[in-house]
Protein backbone atom coordinates (compact mmCIF):
# COMPACT_ATOMS: atom_id res chain seq x y z
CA UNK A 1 28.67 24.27 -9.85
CA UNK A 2 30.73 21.34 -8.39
CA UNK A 3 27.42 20.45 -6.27
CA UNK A 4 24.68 18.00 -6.86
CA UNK A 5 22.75 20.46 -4.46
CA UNK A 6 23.32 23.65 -6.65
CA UNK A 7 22.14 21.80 -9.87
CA UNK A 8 18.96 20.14 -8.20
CA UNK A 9 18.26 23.69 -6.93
CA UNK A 10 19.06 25.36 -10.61
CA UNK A 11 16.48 22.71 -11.51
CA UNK A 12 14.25 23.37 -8.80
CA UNK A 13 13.34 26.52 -9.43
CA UNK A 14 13.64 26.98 -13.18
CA UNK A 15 10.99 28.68 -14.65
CA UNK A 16 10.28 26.09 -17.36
CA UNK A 17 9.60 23.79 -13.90
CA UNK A 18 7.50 26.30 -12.59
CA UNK A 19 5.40 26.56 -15.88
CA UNK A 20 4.77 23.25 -16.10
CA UNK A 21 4.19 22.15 -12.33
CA UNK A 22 1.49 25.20 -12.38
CA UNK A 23 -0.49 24.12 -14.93
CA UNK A 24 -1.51 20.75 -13.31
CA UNK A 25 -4.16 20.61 -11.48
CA UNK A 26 -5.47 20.16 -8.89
CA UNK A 27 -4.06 22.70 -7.39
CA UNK A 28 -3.37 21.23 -4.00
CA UNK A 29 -0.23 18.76 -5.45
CA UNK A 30 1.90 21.66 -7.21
CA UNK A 31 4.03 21.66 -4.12
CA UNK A 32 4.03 17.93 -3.39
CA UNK A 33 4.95 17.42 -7.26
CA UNK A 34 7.37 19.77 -7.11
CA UNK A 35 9.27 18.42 -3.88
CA UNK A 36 9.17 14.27 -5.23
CA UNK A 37 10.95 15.87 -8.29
CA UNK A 38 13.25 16.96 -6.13
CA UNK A 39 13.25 13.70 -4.27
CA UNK A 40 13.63 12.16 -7.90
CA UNK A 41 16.85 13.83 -8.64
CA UNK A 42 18.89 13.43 -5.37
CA UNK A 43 18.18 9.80 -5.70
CA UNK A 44 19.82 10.05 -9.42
CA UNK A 45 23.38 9.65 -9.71
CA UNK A 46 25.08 12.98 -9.28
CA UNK A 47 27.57 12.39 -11.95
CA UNK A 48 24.81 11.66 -14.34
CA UNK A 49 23.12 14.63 -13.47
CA UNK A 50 25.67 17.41 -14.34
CA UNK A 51 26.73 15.46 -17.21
CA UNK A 52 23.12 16.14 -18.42
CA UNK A 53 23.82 19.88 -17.34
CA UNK A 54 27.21 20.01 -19.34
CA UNK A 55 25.22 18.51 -22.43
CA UNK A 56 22.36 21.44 -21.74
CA UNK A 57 19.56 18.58 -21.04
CA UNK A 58 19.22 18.36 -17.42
CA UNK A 59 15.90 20.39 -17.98
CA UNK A 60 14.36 18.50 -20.33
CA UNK A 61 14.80 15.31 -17.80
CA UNK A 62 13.42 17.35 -14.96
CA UNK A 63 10.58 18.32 -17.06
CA UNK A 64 9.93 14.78 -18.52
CA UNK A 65 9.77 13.25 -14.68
CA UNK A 66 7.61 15.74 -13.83
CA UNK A 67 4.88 15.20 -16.62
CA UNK A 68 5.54 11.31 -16.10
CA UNK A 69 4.48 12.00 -12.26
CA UNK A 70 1.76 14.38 -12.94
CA UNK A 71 0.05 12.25 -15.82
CA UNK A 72 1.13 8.61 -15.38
CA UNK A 73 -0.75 5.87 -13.20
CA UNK A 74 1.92 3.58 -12.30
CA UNK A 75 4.19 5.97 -10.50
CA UNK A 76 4.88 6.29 -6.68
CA UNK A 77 3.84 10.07 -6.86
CA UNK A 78 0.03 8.78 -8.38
CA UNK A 79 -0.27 6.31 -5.51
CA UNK A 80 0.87 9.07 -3.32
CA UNK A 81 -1.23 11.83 -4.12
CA UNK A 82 -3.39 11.45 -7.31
CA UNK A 83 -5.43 7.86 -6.89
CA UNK A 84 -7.36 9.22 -3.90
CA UNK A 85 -10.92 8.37 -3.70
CA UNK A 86 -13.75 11.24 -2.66
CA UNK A 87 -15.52 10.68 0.03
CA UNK A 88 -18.97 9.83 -2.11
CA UNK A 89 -16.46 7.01 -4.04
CA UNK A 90 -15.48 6.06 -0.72
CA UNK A 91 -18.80 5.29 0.88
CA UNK A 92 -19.95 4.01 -2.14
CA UNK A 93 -17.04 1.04 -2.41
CA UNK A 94 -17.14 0.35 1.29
CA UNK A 95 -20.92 -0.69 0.76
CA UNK A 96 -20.48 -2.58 -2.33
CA UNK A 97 -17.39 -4.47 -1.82
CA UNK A 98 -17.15 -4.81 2.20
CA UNK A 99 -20.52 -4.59 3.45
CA UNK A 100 -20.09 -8.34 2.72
CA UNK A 101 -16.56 -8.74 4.44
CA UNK A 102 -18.07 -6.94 7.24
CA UNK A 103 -20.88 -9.82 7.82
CA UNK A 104 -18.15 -12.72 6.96
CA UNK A 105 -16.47 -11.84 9.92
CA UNK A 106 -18.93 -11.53 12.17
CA UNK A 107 -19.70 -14.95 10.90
CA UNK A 108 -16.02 -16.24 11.79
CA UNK A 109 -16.51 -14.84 15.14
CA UNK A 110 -19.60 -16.39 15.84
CA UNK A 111 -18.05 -19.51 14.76
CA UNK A 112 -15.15 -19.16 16.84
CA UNK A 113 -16.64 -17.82 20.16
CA UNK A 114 -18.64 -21.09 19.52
CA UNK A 115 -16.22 -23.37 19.17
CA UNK A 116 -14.26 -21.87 22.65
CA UNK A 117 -17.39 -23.10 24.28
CA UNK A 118 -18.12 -26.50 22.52
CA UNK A 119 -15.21 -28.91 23.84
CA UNK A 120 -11.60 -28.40 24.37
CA UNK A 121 -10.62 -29.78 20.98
CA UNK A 122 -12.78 -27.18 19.19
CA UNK A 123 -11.22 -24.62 21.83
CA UNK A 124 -8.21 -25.81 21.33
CA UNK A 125 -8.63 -24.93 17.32
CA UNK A 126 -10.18 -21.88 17.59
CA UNK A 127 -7.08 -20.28 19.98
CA UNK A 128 -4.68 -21.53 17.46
CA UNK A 129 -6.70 -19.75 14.33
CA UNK A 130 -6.93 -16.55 16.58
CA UNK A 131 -3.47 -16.72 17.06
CA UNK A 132 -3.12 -16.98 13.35
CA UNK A 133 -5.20 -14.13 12.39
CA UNK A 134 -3.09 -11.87 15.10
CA UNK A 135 0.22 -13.25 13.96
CA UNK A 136 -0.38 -13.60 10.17
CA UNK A 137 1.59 -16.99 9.86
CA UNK A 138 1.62 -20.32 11.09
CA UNK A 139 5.14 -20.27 11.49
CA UNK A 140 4.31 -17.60 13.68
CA UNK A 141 1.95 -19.72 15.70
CA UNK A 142 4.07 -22.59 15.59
CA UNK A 143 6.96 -20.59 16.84
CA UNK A 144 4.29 -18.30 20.02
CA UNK A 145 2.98 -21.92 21.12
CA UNK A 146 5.94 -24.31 20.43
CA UNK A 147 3.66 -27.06 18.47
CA UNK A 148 5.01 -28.48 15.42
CA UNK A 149 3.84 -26.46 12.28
CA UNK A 150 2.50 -29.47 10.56
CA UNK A 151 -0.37 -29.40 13.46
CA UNK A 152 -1.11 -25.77 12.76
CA UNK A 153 -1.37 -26.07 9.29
CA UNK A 154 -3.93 -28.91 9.74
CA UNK A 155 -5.99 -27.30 12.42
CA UNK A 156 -5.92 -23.72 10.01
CA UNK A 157 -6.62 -25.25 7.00
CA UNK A 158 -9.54 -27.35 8.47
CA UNK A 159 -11.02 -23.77 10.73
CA UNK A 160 -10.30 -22.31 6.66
CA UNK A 161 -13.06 -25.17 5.55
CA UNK A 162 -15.67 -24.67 7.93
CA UNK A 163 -15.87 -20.94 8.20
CA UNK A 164 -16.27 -20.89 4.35
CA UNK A 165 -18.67 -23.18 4.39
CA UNK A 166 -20.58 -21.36 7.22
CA UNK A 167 -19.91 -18.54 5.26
CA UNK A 168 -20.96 -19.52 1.74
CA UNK A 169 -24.64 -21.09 3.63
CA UNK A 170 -25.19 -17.71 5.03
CA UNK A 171 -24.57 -15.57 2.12
């Protein structure tokens, strides 16, 4: 075996491999577990890898990433496929933690269709912070409308103040 291919394969379908990925559960990520191991070894060095096989241990590596993806919690493969919230969880967060997120931004809105009307100062401002909200950055704004990014960063941080205040008297 001269191949990185051939000894990701030999691992691949071991039976040790196939022990272990079958007893973790749920059922449903046997096969996703079992291709990010592969995954896992084709981004290892090659060399490394059938040194491990000449020294008999490239199968106790294979099995040690697997248990670290099936049981730890700071892995790619947990964010992937294990920290996944039911549908009950789900509900449940979106009313505690965003059912106020959802009424602050209706109150920025509010706010800001207001100010469009107002005067063409406070018009002015509230283009520039809905420009900022699509763009992300006041670079970003700076750069779409050519104004100097000093002026941005005044007229965001000072939209910033009041919708938090209009904010924080509403809640």
């Amino acid at each position: 075996m001269n191949n990185c291919n051939e000894y990701i394969e030999k691992i691949y379908l071991h039976p040790a491999i196939e022990e272990l990925i079958g007893k973790i559960k749920p059922i449903e990520i046997q096969d996703d577990l079992r291709q990010e191991l592969a995954i896992a070894l084709y981004e290892y060095d090659c060399n490394k890898l059938i040194e491990m096989s000449n020294r008999n241990e490239l199968i106790y590596f294979a099995l040690r990433i697997v248990l670290n993806m099936a049981k730890g919690t700071s892995n790619d493969f947990y964010r992937k496929f294990r920290k996944q919230l039911s549908d009950d969880q789900l509900q449940e967060y979106l009313t505690k933690n965003h059912a106020i997120n959802f009424r602050s931004v209706d109150i920025a809105q509010q706010l800001l269709d207001k100010k469009l009307t107002e005067n063409s100062i406070s018009a002015h401002e509230s283009i520039i912070f809905s420009k900022y909200v699509e763009l992300g950055s006041m670079g970003e704004v700076a750069k779409f409308y050519s104004i100097p990014k000093a002026h941005i960063f005044q007229v965001i941080t000072n939209i910033k103040k009041q919708l938090k205040n209009q904010i924080n008297e509403s809640i």
